[in-house]
N, C-alpha and C. Protein backbone atom coordinates (compact mmCIF):
# COMPACT_ATOMS: atom_id res chain seq x y z
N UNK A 1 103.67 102.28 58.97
CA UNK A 1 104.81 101.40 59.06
C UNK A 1 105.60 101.66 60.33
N UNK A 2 105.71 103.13 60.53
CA UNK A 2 106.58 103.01 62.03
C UNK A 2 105.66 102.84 63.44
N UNK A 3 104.54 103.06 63.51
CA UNK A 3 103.80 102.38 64.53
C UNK A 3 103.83 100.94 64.83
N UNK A 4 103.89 100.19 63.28
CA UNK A 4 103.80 98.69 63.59
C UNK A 4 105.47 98.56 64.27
N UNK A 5 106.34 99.06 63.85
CA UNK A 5 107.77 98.86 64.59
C UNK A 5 108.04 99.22 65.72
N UNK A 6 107.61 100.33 65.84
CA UNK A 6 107.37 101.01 67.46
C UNK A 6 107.00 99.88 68.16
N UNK A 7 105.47 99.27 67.97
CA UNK A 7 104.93 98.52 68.69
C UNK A 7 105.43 96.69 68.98
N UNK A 8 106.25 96.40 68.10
CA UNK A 8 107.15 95.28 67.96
C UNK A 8 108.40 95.61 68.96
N UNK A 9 108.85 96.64 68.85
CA UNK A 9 110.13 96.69 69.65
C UNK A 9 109.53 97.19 71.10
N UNK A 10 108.64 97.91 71.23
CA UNK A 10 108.12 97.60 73.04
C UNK A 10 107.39 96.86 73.22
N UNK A 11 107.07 96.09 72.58
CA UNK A 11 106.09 94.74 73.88
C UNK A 11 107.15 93.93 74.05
N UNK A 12 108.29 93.62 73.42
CA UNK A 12 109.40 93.05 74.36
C UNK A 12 109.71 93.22 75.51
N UNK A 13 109.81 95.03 75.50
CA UNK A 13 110.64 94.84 76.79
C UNK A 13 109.55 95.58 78.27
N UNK A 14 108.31 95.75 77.34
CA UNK A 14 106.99 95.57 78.63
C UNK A 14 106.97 93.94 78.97
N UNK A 15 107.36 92.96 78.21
CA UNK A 15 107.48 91.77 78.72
C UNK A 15 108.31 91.42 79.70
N UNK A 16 109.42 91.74 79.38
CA UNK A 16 110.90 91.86 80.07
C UNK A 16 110.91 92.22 81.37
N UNK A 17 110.42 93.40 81.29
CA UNK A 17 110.05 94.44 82.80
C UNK A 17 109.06 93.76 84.19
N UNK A 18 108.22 93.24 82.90
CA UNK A 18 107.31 92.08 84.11
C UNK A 18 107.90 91.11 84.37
N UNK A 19 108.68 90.14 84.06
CA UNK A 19 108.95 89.09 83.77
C UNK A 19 110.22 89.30 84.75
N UNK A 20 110.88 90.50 84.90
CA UNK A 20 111.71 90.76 86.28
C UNK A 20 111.56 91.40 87.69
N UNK A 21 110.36 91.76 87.00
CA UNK A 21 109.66 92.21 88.53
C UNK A 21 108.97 90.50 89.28
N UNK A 22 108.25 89.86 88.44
CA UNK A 22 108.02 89.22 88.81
C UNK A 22 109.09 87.63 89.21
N UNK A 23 110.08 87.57 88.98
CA UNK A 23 111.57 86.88 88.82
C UNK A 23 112.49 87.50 90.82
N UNK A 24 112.05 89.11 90.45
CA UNK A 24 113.43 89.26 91.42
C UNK A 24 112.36 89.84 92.47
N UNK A 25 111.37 89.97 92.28
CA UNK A 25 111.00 90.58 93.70
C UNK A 25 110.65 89.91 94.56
N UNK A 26 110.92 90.14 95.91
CA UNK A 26 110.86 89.52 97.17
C UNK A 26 109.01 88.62 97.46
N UNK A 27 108.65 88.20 98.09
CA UNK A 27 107.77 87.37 98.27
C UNK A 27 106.72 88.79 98.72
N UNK A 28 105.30 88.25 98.23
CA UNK A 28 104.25 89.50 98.62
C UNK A 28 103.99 90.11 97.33
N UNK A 29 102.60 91.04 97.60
CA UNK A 29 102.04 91.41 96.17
C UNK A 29 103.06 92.83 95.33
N UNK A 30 103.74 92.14 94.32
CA UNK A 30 104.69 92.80 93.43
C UNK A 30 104.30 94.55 93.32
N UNK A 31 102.99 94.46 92.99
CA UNK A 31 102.48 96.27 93.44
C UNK A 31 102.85 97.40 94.35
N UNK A 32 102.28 95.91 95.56
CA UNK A 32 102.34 96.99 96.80
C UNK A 32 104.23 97.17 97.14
N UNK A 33 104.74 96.83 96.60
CA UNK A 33 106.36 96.84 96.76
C UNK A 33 106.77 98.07 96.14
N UNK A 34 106.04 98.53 95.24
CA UNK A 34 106.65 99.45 94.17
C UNK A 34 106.48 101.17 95.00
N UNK A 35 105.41 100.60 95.82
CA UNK A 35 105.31 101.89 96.69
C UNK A 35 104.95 103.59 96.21
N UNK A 36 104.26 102.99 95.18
CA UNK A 36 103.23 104.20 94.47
C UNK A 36 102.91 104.98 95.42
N UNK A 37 102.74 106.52 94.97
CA UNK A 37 102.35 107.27 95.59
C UNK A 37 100.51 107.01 95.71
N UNK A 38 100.55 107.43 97.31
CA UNK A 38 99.31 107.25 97.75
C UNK A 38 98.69 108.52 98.79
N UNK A 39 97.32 108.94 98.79
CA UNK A 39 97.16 109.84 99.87
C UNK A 39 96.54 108.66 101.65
N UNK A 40 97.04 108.03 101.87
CA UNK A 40 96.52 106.88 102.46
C UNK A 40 98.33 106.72 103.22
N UNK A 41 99.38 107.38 102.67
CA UNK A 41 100.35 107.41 103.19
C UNK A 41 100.53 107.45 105.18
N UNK A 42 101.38 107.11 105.67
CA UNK A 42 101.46 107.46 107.37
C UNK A 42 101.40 108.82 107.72
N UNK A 43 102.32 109.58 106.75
CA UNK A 43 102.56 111.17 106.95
C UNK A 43 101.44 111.77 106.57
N UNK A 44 100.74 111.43 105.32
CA UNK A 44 99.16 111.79 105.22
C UNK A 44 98.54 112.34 105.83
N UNK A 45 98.60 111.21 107.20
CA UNK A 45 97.64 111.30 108.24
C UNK A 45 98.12 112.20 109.55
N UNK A 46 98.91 112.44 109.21
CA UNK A 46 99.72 113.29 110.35
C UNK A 46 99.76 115.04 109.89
N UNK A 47 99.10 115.05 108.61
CA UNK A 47 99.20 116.58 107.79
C UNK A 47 98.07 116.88 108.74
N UNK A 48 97.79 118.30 109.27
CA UNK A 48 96.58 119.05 110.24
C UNK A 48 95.77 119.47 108.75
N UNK A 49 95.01 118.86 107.93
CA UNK A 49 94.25 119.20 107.12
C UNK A 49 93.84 120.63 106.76
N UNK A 50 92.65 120.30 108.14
CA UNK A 50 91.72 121.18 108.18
C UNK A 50 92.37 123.17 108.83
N UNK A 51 93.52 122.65 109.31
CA UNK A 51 94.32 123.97 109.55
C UNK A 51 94.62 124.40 108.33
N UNK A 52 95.51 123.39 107.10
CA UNK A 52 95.54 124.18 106.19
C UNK A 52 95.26 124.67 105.24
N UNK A 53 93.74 123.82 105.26
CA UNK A 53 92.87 124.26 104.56
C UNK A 53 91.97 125.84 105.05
N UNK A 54 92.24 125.99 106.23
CA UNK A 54 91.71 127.20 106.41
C UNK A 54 92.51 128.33 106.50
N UNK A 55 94.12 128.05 106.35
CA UNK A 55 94.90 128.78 106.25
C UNK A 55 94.92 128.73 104.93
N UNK A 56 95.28 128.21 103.52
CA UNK A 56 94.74 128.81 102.31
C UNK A 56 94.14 128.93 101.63
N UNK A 57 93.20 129.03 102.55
CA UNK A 57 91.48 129.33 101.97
C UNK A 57 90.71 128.28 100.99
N UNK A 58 91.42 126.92 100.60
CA UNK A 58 90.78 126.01 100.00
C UNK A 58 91.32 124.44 100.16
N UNK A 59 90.79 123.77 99.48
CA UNK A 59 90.54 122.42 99.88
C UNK A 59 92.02 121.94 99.13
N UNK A 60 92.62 121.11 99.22
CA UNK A 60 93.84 120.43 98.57
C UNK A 60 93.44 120.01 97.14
N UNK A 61 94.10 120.44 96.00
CA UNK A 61 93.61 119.69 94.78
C UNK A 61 94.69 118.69 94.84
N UNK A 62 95.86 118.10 95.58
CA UNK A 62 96.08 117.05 95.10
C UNK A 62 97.09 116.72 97.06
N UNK A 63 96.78 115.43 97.26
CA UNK A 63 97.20 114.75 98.05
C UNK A 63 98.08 113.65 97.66
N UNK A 64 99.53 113.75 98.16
CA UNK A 64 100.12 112.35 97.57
C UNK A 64 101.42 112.19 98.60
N UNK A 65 101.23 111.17 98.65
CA UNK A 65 102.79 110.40 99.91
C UNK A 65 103.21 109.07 99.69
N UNK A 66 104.22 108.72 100.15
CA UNK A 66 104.71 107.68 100.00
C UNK A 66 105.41 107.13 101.32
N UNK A 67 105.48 105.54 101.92
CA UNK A 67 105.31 104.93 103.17
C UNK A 67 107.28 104.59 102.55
N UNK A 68 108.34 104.87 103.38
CA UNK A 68 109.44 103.98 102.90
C UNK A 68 109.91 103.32 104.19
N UNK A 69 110.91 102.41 104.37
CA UNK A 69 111.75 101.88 105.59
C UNK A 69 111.62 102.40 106.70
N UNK A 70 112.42 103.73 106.15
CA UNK A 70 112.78 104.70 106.64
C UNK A 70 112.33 106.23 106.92
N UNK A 71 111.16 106.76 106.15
CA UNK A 71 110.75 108.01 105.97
C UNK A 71 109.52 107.74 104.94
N UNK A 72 108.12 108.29 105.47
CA UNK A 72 107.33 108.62 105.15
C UNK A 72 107.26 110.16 104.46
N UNK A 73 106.68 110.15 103.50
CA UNK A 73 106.66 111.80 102.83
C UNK A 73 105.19 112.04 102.45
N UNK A 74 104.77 113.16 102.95
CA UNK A 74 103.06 113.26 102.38
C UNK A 74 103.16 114.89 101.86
N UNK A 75 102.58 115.03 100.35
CA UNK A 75 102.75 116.11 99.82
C UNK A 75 101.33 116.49 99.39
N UNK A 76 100.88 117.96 100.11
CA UNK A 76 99.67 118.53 99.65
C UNK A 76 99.59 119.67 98.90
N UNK A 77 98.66 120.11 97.72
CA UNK A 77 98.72 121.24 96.44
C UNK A 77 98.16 122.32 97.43
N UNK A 78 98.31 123.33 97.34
CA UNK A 78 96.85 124.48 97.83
C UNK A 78 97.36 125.28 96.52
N UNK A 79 96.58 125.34 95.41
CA UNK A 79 96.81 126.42 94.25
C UNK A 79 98.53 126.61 93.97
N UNK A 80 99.18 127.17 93.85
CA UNK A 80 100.34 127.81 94.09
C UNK A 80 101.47 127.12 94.93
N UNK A 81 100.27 126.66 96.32
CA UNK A 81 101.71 126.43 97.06
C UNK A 81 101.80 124.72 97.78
N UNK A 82 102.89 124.27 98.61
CA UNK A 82 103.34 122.95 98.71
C UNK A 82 103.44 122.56 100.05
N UNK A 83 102.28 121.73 100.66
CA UNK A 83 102.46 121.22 101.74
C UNK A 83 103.18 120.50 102.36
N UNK A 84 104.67 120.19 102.67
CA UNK A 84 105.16 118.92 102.99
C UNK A 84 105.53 118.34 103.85
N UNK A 85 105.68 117.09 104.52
CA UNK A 85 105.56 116.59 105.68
C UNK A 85 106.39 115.75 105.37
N UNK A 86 107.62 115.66 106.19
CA UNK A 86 108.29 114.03 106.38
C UNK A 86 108.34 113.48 107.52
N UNK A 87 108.51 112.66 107.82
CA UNK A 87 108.42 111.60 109.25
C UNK A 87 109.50 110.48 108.94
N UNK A 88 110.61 110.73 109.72
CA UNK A 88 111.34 109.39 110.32
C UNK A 88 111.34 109.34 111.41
N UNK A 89 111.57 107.83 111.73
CA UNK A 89 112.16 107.66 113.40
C UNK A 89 113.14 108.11 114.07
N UNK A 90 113.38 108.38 115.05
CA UNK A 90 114.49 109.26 115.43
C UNK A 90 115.70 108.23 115.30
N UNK A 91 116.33 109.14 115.24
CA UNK A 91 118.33 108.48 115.67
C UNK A 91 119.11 108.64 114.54
C-alpha cells in the first residue's frame, strides 16, 4: 500500500520537473544545458595525465569536470588522493 502512494505522489512532480525544464529553458538541447559532469570537460584536457599518473603510480579511477561561462573544473581520483584543475579567463 505505501509503494502504490509513494509512486502516485512522484510521478507528478517527475512530470512537473520536465514539463519546466522543458517550458523555461532557453532554446538548444535541454541536456546539454544542465551541464553534467563530464571527463570530455576543457580543463580535462589541460590535466598532464600521464605525469600524474606516474607520479601516483596508477591510472585515474575516476575523471570528471564540468565546462561553465565562466570556469571550467576537471577533477581526477588517484586512490586516496584529488586531482584538481580550474581554468578561468583572466580579469
Amino acid at each position: 500500500m505505501m509503494i502504490a502512494v509513494r509512486r502516485l505522489v512522484f510521478a507528478p512532480c517527475w512530470i512537473a520537473v520536465a514539463s519546466m525544464l522543458a517550458v523555461f529553458a532557453p532554446s538548444g538541447d535541454v541536456w546539454a544545458q544542465l551541464r553534467l559532469p563530464s571527463a570530455d570537460a576543457k580543463a580535462c584536457k589541460l590535466l598532464p595525465m600521464k605525469d600524474l599518473e606516474s607520479h601516483y603510480g596508477s591510472s585515474p579511477a575516476r575523471v570528471s569536470g564540468t565546462d561553465g561561462a565562466s570556469l571550467s573544473v576537471c577533477t581526477a581520483t588517484f586512490g586516496s588522493y584529488t586531482a584538481r584543475l580550474e581554468s578561468a579567463p583572466v580579469g
